[in-house]
PDB file of N, CA and C in Angstrom:
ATOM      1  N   UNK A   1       0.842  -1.191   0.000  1.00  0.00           N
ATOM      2  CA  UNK A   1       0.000   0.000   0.000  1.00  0.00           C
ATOM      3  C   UNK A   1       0.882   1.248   0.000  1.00  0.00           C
ATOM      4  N   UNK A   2       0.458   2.412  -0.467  1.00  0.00           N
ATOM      5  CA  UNK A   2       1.359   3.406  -1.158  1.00  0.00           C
ATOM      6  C   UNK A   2       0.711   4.331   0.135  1.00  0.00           C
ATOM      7  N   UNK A   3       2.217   4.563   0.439  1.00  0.00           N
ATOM      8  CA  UNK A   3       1.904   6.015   1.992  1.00  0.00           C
ATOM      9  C   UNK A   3       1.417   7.067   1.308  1.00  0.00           C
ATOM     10  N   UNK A   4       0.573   7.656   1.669  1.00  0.00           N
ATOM     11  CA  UNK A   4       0.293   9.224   1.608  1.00  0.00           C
ATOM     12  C   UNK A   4       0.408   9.968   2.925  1.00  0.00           C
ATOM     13  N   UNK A   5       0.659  11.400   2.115  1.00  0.00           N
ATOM     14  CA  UNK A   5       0.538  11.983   3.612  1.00  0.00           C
ATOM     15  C   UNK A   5      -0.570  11.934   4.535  1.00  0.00           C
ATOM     16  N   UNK A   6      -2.205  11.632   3.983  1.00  0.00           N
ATOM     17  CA  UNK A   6      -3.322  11.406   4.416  1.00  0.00           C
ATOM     18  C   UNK A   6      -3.021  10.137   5.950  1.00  0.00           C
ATOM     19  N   UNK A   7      -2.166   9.339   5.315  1.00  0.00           N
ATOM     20  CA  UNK A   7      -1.807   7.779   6.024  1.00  0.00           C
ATOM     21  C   UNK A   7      -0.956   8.029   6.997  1.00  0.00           C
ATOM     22  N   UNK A   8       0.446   9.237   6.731  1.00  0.00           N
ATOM     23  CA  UNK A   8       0.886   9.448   7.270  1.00  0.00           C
ATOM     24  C   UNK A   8       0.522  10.140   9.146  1.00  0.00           C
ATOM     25  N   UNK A   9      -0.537  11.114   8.282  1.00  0.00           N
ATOM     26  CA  UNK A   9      -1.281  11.981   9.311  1.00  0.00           C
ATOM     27  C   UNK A   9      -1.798  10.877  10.517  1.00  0.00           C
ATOM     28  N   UNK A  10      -2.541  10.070   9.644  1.00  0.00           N
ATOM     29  CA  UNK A  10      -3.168   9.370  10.545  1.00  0.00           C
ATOM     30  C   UNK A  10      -2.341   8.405  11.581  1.00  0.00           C
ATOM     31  N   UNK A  11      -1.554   8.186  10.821  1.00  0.00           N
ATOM     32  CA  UNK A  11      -0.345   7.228  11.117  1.00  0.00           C
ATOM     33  C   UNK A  11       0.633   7.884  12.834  1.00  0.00           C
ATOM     34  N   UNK A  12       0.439   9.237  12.928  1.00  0.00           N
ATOM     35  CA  UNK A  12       1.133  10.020  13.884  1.00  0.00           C
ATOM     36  C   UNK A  12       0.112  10.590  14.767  1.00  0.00           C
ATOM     37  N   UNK A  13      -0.836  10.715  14.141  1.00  0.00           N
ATOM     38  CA  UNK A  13      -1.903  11.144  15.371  1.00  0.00           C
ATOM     39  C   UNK A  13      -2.619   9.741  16.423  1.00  0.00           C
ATOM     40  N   UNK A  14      -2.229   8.287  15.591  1.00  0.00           N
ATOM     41  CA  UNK A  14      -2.722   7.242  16.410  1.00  0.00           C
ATOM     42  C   UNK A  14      -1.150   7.203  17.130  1.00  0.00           C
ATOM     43  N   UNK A  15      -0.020   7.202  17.016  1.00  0.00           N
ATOM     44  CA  UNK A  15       1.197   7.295  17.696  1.00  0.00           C
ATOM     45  C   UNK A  15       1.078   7.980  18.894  1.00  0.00           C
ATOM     46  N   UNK A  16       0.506   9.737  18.343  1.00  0.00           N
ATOM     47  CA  UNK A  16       0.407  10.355  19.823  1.00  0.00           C
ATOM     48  C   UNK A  16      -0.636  10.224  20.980  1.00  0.00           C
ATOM     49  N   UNK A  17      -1.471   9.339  19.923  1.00  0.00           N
ATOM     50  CA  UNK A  17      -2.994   8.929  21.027  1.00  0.00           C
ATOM     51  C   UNK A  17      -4.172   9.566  21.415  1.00  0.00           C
ATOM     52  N   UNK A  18      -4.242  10.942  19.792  1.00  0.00           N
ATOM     53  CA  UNK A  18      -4.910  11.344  19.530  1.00  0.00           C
ATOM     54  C   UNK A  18      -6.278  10.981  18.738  1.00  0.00           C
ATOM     55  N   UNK A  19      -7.466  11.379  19.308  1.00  0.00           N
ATOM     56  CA  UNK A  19      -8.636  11.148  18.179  1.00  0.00           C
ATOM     57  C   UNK A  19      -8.531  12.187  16.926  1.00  0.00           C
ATOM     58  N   UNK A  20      -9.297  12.006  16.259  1.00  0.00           N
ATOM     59  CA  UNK A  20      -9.690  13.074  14.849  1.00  0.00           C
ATOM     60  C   UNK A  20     -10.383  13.710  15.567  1.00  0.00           C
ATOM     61  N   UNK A  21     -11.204  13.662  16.749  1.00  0.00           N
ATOM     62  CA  UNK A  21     -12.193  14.761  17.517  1.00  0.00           C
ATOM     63  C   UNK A  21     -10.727  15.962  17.974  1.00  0.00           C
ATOM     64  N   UNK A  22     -10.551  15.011  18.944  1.00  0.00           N
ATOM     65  CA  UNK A  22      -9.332  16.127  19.226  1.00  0.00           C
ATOM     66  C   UNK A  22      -7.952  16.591  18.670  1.00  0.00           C
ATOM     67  N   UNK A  23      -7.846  15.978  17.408  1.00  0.00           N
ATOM     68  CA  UNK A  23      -6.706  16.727  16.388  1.00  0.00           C
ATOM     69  C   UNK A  23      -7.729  17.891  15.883  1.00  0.00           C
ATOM     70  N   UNK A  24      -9.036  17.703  15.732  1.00  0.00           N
ATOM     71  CA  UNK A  24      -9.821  18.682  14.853  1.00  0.00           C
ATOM     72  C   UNK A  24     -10.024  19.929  15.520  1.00  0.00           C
ATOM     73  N   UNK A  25     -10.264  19.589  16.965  1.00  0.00           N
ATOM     74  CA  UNK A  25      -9.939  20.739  17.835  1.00  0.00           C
ATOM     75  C   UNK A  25      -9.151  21.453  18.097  1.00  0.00           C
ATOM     76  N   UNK A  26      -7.628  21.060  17.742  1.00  0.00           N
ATOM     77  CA  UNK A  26      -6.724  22.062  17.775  1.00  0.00           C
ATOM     78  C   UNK A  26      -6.235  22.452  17.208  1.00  0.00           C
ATOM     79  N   UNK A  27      -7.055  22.096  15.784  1.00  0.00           N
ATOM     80  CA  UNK A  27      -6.385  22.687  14.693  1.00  0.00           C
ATOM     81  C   UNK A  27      -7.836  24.122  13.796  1.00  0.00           C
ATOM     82  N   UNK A  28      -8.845  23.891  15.051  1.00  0.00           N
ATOM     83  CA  UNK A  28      -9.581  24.903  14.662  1.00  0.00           C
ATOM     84  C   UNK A  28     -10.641  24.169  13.935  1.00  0.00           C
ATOM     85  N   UNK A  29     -11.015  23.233  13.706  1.00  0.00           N
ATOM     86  CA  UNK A  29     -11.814  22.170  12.514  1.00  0.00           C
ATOM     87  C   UNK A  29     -12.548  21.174  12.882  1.00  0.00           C
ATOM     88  N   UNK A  30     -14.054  21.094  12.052  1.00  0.00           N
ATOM     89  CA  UNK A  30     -15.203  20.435  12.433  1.00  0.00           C
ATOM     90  C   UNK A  30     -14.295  19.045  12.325  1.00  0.00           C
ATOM     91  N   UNK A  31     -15.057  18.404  13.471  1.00  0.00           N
ATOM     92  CA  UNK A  31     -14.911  16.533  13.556  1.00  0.00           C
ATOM     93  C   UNK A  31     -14.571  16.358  11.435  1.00  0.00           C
ATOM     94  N   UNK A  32     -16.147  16.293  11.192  1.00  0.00           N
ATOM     95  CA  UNK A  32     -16.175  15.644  10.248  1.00  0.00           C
ATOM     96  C   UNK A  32     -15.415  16.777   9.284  1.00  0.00           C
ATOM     97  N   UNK A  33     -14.656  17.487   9.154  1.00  0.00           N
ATOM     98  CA  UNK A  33     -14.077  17.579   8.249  1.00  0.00           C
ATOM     99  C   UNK A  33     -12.616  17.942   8.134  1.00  0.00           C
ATOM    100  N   UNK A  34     -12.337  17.564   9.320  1.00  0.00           N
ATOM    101  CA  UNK A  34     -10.882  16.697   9.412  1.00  0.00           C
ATOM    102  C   UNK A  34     -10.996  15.033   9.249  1.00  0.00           C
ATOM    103  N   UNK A  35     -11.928  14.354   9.478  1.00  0.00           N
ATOM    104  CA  UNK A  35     -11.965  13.126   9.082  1.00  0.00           C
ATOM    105  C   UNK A  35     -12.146  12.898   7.971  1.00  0.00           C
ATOM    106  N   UNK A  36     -12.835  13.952   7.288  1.00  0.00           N
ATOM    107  CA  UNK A  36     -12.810  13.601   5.411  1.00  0.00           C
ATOM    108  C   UNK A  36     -11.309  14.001   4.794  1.00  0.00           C
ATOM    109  N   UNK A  37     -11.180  14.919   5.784  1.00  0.00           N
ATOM    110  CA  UNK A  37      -9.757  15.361   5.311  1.00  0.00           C
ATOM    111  C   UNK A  37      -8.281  14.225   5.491  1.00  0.00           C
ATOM    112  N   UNK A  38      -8.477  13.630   6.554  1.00  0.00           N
ATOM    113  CA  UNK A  38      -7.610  12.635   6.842  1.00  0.00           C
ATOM    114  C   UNK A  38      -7.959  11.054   5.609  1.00  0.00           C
ATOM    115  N   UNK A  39      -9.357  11.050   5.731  1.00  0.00           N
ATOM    116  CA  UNK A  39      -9.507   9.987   4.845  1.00  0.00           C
ATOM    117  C   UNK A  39      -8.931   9.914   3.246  1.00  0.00           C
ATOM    118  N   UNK A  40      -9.035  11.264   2.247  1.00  0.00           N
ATOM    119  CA  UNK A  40      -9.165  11.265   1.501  1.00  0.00           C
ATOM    120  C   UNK A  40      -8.972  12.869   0.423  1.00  0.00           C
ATOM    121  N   UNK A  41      -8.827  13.784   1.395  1.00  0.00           N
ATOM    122  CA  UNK A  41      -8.735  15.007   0.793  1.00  0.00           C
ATOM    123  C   UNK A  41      -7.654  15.450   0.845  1.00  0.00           C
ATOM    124  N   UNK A  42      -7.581  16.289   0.405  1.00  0.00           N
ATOM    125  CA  UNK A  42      -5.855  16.932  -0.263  1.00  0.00           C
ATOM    126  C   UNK A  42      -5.707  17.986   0.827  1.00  0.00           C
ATOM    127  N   UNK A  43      -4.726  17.734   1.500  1.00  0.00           N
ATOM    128  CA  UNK A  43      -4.085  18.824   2.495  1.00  0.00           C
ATOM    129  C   UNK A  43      -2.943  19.609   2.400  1.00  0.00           C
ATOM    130  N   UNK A  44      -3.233  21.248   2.442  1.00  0.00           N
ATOM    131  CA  UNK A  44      -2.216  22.051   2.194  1.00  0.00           C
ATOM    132  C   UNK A  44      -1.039  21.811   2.872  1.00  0.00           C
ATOM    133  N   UNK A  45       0.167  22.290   2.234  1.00  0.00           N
ATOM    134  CA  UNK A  45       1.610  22.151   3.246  1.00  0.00           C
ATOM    135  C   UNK A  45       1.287  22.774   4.307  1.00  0.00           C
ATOM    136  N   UNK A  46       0.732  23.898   4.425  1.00  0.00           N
ATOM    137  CA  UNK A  46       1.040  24.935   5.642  1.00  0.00           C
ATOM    138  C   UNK A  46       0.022  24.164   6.608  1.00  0.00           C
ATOM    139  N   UNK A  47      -1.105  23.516   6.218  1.00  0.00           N
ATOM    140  CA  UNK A  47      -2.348  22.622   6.964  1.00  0.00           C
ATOM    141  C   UNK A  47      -1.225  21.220   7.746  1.00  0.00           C
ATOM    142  N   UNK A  48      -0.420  20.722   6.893  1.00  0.00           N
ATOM    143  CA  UNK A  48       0.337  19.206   7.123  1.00  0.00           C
ATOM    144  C   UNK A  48       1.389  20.012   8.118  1.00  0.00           C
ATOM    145  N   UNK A  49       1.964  20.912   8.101  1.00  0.00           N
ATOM    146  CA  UNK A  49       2.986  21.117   8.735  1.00  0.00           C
ATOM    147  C   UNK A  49       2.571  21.857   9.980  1.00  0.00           C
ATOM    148  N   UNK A  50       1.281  22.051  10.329  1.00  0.00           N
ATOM    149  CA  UNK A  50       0.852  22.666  11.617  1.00  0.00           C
ATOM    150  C   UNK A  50       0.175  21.268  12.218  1.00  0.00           C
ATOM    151  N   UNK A  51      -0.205  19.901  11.862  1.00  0.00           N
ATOM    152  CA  UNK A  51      -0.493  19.126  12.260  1.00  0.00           C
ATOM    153  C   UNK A  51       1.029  18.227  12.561  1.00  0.00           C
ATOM    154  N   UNK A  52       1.835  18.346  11.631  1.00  0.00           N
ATOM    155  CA  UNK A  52       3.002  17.884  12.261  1.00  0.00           C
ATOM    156  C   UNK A  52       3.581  18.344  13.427  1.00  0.00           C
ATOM    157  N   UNK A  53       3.607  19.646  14.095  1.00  0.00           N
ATOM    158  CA  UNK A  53       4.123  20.646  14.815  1.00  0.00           C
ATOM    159  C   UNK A  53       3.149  19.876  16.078  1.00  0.00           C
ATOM    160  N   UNK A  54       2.039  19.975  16.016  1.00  0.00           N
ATOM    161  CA  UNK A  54       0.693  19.342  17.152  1.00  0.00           C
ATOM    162  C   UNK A  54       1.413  18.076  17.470  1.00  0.00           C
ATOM    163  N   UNK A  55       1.707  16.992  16.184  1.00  0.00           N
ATOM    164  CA  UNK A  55       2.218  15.495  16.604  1.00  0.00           C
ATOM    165  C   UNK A  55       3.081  15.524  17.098  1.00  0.00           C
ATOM    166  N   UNK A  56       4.011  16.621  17.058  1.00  0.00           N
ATOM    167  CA  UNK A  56       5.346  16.580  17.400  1.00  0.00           C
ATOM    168  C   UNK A  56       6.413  15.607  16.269  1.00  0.00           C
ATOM    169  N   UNK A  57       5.858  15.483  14.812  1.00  0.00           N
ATOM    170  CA  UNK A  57       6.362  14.305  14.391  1.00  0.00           C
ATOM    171  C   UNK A  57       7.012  15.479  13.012  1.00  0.00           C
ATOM    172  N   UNK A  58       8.234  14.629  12.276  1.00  0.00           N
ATOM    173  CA  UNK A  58       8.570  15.182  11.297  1.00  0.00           C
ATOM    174  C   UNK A  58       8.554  15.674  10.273  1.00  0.00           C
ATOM    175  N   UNK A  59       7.935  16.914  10.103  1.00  0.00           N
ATOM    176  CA  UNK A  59       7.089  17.520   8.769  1.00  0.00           C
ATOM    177  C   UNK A  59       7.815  17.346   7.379  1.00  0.00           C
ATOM    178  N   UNK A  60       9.077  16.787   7.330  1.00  0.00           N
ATOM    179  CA  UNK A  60       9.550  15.855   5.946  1.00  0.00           C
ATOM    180  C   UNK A  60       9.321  14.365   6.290  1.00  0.00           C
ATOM    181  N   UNK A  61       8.768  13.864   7.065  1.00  0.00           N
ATOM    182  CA  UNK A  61       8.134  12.452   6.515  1.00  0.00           C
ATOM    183  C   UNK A  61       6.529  12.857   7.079  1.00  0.00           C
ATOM    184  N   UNK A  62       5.574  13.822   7.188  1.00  0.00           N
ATOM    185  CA  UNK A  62       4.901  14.037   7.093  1.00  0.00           C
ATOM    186  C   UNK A  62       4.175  13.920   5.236  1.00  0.00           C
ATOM    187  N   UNK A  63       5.034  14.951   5.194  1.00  0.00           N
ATOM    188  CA  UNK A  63       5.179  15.802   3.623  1.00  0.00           C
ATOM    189  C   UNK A  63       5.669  14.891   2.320  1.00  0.00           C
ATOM    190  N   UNK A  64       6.793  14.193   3.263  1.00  0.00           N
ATOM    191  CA  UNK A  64       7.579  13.388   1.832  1.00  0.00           C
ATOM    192  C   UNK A  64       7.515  12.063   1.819  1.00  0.00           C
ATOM    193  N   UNK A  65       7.078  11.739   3.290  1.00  0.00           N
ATOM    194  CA  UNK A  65       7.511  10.155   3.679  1.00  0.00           C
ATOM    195  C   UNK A  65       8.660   9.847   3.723  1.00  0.00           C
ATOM    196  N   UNK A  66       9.554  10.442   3.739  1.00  0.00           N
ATOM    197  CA  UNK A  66      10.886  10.224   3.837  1.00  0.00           C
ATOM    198  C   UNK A  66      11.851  10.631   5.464  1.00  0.00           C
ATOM    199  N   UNK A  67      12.517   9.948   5.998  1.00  0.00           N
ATOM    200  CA  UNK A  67      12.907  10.205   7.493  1.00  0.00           C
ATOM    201  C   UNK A  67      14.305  10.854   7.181  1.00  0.00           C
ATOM    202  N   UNK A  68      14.198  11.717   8.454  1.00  0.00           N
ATOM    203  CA  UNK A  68      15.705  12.166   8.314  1.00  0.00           C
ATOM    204  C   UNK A  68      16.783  11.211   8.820  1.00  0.00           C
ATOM    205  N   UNK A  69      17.960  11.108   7.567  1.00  0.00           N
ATOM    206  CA  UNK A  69      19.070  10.895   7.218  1.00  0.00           C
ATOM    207  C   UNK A  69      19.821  11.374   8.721  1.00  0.00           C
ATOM    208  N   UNK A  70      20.883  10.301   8.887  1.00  0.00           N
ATOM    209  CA  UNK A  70      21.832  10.931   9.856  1.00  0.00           C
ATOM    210  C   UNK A  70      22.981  11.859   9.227  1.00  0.00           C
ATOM    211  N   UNK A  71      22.762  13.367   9.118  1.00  0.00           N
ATOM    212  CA  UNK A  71      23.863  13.977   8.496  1.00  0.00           C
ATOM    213  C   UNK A  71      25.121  13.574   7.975  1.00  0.00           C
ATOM    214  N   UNK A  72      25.713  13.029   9.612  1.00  0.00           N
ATOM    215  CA  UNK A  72      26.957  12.684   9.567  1.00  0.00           C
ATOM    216  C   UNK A  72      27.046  11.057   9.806  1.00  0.00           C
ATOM    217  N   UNK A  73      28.192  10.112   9.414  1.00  0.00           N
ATOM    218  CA  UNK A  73      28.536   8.735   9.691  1.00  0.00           C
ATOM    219  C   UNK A  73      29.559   8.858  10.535  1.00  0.00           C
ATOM    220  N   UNK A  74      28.933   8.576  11.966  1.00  0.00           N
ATOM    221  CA  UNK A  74      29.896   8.413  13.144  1.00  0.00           C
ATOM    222  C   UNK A  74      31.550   8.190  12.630  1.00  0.00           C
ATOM    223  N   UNK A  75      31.291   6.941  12.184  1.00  0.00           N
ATOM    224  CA  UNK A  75      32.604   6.229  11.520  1.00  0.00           C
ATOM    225  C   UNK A  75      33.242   7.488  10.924  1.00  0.00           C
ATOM    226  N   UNK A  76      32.888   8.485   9.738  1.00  0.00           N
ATOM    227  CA  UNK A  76      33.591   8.914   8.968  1.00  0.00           C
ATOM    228  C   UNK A  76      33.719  11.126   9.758  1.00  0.00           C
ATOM    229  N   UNK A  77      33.574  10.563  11.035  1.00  0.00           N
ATOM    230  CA  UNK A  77      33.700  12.022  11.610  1.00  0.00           C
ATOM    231  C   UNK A  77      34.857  11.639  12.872  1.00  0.00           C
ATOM    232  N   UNK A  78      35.572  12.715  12.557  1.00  0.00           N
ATOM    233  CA  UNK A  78      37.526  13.055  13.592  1.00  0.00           C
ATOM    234  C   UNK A  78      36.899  14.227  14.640  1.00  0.00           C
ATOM    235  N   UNK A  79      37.633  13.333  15.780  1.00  0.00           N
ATOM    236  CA  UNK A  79      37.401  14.596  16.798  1.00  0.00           C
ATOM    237  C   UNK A  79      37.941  16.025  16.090  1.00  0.00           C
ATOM    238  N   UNK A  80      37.867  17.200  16.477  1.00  0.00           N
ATOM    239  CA  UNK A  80      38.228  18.382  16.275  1.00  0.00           C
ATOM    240  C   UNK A  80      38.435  19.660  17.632  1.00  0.00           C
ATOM    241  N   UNK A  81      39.847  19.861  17.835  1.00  0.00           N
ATOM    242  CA  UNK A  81      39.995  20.566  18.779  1.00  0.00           C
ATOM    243  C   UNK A  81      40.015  22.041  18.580  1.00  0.00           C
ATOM    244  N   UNK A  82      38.911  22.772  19.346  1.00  0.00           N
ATOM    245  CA  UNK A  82      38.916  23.800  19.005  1.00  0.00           C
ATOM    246  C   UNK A  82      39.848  24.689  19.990  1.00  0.00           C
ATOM    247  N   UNK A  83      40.915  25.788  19.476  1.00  0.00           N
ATOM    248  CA  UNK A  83      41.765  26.432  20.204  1.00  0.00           C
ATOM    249  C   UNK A  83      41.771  27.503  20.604  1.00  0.00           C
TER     250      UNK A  83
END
């Protein structure tokens, strides 16, 4: 099955142990139309990234499905003394 951010949403608001009653509430929005919205409707970035901010969860795997990368590879990083 192919993630969407729709899946995603839902996917982080059952993580934080939130209902759609009360994600809808704090995001200003009737029950039912955050639940149509989660089911099936197209959600703006600035809409996905204020529900990410609520989950506390990462608004590029919100957005992209994609997790953040560890910048750096332990292995391939030298201490550095600063003088």
């Amino acid at each position: 099955m192919k993630s969407t951010v729709n899946s995603r949403i839902r996917e982080a608001r059952k993580k934080k142990g939130y209902t759609q009653a009360q994600l809808a509430e704090f995001i200003n929005m009737k029950c039912s139309t955050y639940s149509q919205m989660e089911r099936q409707g197209s959600i703006s970035v600035e809409r996905a990234i204020e529900i990410a901010k609520i989950l506390d969860a990462d608004a590029d795997y919100i957005l992209l499905g994609k997790q953040k990368e560890n910048l750096f590879d332990k292995d391939s990083i030298s201490p550095t003394v600063l003088t």
